[in-house]
N, C-alpha and C. Protein backbone atom coordinates (compact mmCIF):
# COMPACT_ATOMS: atom_id res chain seq x y z
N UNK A 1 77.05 90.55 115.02
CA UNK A 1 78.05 90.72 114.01
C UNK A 1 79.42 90.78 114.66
N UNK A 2 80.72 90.79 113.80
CA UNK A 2 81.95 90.53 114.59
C UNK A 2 82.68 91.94 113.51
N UNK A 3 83.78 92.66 114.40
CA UNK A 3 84.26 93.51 114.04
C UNK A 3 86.07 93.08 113.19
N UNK A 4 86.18 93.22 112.64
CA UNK A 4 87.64 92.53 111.91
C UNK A 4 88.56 94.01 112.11
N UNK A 5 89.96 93.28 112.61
CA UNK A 5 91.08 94.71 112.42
C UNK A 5 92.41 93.56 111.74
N UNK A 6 92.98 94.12 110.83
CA UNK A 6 93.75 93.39 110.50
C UNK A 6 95.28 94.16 111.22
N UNK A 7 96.47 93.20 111.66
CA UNK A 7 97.48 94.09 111.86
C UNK A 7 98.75 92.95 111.40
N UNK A 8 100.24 93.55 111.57
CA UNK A 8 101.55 92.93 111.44
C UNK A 8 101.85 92.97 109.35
N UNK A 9 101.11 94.22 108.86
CA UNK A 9 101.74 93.82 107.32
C UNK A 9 103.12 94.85 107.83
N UNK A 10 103.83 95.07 106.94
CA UNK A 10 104.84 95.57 106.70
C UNK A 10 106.14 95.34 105.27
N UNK A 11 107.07 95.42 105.35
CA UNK A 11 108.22 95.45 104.32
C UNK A 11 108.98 94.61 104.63
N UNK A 12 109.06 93.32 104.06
CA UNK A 12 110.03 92.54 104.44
C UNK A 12 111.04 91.78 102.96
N UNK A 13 111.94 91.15 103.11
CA UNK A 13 113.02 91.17 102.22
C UNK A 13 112.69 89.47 101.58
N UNK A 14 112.61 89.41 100.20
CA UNK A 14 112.24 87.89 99.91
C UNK A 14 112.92 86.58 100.90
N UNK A 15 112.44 85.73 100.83
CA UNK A 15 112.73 84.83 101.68
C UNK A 15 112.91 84.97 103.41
N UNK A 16 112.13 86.40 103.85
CA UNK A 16 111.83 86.30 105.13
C UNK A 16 110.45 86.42 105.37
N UNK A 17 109.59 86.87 106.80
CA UNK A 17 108.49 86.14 107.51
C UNK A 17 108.41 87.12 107.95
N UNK A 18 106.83 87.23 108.38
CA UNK A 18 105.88 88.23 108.56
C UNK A 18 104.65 87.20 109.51
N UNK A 19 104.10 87.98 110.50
CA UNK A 19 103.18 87.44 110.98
C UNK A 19 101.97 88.22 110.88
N UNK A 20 100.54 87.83 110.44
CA UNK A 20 99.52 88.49 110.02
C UNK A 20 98.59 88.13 111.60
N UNK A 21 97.91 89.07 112.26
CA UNK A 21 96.85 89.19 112.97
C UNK A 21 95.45 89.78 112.26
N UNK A 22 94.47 88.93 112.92
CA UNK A 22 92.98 89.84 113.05
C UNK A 22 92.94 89.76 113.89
N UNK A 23 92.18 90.59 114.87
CA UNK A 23 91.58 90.78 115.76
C UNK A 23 89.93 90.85 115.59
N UNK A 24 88.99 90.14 116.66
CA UNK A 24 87.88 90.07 116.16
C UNK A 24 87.43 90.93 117.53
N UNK A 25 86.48 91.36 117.39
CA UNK A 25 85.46 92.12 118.51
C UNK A 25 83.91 91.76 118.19
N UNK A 26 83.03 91.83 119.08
CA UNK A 26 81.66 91.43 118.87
C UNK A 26 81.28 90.24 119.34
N UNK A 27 80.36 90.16 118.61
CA UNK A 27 79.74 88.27 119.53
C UNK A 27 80.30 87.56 118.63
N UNK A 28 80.48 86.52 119.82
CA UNK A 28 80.74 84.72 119.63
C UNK A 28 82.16 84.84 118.52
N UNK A 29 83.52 85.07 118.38
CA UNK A 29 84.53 84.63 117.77
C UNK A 29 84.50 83.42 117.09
N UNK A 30 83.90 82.60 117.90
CA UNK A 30 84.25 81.38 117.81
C UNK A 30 83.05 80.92 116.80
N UNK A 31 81.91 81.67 116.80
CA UNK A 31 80.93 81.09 115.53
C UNK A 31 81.16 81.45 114.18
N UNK A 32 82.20 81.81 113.99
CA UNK A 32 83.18 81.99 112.72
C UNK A 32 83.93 81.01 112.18
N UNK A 33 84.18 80.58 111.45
CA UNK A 33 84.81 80.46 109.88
C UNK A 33 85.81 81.64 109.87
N UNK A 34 86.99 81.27 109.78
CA UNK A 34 88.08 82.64 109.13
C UNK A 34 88.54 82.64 108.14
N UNK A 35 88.67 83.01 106.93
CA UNK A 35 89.78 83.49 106.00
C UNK A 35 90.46 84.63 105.65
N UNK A 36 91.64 83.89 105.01
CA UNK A 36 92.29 85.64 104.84
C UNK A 36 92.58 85.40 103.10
N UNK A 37 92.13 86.51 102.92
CA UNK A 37 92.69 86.82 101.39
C UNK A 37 93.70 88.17 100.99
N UNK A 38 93.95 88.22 99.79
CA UNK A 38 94.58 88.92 99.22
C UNK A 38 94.63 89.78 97.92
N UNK A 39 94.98 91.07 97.63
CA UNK A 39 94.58 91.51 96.44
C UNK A 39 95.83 92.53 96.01
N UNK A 40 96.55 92.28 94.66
CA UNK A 40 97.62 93.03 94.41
C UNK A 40 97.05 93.94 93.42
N UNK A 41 98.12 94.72 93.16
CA UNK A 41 97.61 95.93 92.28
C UNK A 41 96.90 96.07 91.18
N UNK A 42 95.84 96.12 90.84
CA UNK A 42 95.20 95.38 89.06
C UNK A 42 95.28 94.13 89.40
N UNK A 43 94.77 93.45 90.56
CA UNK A 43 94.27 92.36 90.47
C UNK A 43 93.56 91.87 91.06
N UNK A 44 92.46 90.59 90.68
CA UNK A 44 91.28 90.77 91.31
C UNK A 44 91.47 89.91 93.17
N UNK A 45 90.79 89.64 94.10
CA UNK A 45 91.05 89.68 95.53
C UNK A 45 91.11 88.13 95.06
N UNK A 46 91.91 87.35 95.78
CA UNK A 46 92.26 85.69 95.89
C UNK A 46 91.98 85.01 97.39
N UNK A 47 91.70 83.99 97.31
CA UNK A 47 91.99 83.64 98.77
C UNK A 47 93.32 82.93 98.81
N UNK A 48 93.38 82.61 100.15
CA UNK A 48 94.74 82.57 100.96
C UNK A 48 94.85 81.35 101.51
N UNK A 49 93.87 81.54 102.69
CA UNK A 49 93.77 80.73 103.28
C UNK A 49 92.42 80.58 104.53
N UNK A 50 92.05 79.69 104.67
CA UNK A 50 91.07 79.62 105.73
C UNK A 50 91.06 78.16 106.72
N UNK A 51 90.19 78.88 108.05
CA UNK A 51 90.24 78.16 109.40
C UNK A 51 88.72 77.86 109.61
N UNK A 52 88.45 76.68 110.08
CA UNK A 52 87.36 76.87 110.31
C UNK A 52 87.00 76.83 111.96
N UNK A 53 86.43 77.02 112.26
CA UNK A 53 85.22 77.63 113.82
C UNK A 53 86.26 76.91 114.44
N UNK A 54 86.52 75.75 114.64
CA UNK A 54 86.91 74.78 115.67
C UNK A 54 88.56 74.72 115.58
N UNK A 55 88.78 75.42 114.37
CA UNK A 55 90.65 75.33 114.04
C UNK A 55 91.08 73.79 113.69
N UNK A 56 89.82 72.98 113.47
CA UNK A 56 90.43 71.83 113.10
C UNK A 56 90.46 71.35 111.58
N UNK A 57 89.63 72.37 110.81
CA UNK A 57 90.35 72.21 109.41
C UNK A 57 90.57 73.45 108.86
N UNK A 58 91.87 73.31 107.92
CA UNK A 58 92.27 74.51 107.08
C UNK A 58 92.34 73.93 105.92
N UNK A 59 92.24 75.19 105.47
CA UNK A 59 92.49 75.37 103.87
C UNK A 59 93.60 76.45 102.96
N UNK A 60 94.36 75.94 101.62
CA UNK A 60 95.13 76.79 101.65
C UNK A 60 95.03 76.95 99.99
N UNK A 61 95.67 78.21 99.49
CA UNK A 61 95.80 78.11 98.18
C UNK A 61 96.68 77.46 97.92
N UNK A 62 96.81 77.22 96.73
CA UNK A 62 98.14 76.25 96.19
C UNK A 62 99.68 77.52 96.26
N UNK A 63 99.12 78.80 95.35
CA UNK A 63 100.04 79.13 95.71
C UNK A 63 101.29 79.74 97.30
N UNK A 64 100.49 79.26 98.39
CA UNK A 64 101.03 79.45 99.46
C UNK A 64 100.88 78.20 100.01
N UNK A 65 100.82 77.17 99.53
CA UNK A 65 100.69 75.76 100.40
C UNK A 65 102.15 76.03 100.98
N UNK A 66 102.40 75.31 102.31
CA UNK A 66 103.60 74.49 102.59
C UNK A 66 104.37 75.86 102.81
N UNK A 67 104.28 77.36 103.02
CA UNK A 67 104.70 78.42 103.20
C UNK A 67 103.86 79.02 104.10
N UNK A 68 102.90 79.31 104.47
CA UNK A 68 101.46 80.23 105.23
C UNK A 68 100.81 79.13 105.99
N UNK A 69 100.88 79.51 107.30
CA UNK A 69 100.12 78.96 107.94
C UNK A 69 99.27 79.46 108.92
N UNK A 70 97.85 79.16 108.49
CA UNK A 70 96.74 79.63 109.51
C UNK A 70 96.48 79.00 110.83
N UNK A 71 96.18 80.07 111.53
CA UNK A 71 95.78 79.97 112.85
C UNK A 71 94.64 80.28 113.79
N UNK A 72 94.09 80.38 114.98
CA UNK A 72 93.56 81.04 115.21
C UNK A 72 93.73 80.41 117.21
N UNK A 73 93.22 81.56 117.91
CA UNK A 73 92.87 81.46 119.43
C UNK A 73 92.18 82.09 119.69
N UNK A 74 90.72 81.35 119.74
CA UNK A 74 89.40 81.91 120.12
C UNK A 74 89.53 82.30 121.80
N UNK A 75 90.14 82.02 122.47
CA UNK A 75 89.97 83.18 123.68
C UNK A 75 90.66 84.18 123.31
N UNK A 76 91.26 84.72 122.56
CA UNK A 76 91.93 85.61 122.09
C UNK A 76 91.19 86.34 121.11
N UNK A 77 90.41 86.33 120.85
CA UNK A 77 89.52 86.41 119.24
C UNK A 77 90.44 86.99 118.40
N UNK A 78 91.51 86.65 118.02
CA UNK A 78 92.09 86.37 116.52
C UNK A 78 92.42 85.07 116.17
N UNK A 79 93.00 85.49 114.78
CA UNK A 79 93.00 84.85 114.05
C UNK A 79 94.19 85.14 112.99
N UNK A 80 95.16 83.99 113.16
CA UNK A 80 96.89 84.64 112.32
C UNK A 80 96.80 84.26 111.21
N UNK A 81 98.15 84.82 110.44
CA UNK A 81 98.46 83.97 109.24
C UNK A 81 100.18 84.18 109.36
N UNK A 82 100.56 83.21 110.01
CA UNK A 82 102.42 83.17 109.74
C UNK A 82 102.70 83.00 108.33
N UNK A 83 103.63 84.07 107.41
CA UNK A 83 103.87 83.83 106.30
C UNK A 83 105.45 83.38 106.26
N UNK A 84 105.73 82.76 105.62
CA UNK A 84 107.49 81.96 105.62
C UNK A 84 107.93 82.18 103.79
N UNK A 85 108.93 82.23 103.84
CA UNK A 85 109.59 81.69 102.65
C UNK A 85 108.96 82.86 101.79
N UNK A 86 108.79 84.11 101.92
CA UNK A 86 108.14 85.30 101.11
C UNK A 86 108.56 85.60 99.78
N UNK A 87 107.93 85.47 98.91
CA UNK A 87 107.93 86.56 97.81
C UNK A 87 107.49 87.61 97.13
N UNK A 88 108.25 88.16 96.01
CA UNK A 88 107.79 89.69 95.89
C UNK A 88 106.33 89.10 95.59
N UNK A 89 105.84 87.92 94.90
CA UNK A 89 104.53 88.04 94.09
C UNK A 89 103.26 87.64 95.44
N UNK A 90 103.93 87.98 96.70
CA UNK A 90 103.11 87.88 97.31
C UNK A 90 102.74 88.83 98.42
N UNK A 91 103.13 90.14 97.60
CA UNK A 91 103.58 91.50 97.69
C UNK A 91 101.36 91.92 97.31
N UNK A 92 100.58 92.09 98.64
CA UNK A 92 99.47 92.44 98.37
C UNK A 92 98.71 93.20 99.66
N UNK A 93 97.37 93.58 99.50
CA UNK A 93 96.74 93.83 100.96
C UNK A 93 96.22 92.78 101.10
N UNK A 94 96.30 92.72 102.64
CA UNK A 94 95.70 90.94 103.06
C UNK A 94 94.35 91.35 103.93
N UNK A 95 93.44 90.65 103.38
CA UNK A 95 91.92 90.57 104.45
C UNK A 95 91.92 89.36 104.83
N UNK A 96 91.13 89.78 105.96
CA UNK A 96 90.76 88.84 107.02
C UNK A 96 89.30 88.75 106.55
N UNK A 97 88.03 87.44 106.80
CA UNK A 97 87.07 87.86 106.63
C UNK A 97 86.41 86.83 107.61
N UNK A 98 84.95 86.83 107.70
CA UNK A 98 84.34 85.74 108.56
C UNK A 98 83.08 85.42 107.84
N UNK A 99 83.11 84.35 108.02
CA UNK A 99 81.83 83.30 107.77
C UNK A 99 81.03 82.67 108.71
N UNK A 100 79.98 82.95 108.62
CA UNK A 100 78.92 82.02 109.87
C UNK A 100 79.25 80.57 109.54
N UNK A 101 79.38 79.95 111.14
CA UNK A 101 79.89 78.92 110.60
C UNK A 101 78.29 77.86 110.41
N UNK A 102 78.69 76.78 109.40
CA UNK A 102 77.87 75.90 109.06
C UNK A 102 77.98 75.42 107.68
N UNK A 103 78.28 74.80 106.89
CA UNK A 103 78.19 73.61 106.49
C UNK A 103 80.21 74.08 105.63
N UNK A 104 80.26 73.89 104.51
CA UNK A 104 81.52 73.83 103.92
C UNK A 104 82.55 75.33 104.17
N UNK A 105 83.64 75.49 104.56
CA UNK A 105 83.68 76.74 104.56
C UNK A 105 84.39 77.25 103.44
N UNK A 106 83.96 78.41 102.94
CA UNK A 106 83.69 79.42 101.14
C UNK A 106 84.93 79.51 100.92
N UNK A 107 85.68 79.39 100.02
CA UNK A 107 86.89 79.82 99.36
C UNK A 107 86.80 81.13 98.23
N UNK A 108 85.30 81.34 98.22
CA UNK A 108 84.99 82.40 97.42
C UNK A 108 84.76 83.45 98.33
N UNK A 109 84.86 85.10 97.50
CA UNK A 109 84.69 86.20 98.65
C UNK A 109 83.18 86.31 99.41
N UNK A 110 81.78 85.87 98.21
CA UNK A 110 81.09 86.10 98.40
C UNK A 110 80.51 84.96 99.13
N UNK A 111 81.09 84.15 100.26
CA UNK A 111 80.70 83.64 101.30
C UNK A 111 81.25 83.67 102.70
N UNK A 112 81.85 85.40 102.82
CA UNK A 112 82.07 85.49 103.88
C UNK A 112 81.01 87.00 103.87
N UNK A 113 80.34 87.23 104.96
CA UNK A 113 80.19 88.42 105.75
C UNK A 113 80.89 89.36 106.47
N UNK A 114 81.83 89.14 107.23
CA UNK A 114 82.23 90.43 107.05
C UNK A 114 84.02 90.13 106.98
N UNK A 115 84.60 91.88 107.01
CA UNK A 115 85.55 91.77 106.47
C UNK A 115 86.38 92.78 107.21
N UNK A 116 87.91 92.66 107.52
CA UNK A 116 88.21 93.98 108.03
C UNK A 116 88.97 94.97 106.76
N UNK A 117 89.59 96.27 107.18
CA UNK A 117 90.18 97.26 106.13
C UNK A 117 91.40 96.57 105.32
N UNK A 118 92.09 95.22 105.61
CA UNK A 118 93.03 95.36 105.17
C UNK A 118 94.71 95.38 105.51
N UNK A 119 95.59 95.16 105.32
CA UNK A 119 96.96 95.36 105.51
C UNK A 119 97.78 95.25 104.61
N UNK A 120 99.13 95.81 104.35
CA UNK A 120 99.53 96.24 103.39
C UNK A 120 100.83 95.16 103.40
N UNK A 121 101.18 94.11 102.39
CA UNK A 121 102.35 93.68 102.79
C UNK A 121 103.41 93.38 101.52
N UNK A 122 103.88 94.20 101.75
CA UNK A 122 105.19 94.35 100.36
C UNK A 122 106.53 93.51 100.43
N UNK A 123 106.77 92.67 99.32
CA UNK A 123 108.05 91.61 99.36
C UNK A 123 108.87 92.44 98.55
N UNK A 124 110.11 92.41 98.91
CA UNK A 124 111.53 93.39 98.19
C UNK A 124 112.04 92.12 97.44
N UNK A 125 112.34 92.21 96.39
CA UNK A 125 113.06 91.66 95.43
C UNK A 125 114.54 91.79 96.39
């Protein structure tokens, strides 16, 4: 199994940037699938965005296309999310999660295994 820590949320001012880390611990980083999602107050968890095993395909929501960009460096075992061009409505806690990798990778929650606590990232009007 792989251990998830999420870090870098914080308070930042609309139209500036934030960089999101996981950190992974445990076996094999690299036999992961990553995504990161999101969940605002009274609302249900979304995805974000996801990487798959090899970092050679991503995936993004629409509402952060062309703004968020995923990453990852498996000798490093994380896995980023540079956010650009911020807004308040994207004012949420962000998870990281992992998927065994093999065949399509899930845009839904219930195809990742595990998950870390979370980070908190608030956009100021």
């Amino acid at each position: 199994q792989v251990q998830l820590e999420e870090s870098g949320g914080g308070l930042v001012q609309a139209g500036g940037s934030l960089r999101l880390s996981c950190a992974a611990s445990g076996r094999t980083f690299s036999n992961y699938d990553m995504g990161w999602f999101r969940q605002a107050p009274g609302k249900e968890r979304e995805f974000v965005a996801a990487i798959s095993w090899s970092g050679i395909t991503t995936n993004y929501a629409d509402s952060v296309k062309g703004r968020f960009t995923i990453s990852r460096d498996n000798a490093k075992n994380t896995v980023y999310l540079q956010m650009n061009s911020l807004k308040p409505e994207d004012t949420a806690v962000y998870y990281c999660a992992a998927h065994v990798r093999g065949g399509p990778i899930p845009v839904m929650i219930v195809g990742y295994t595990y998950w870390g606590q979370g980070t908190q990232v608030t956009v100021s009007s």
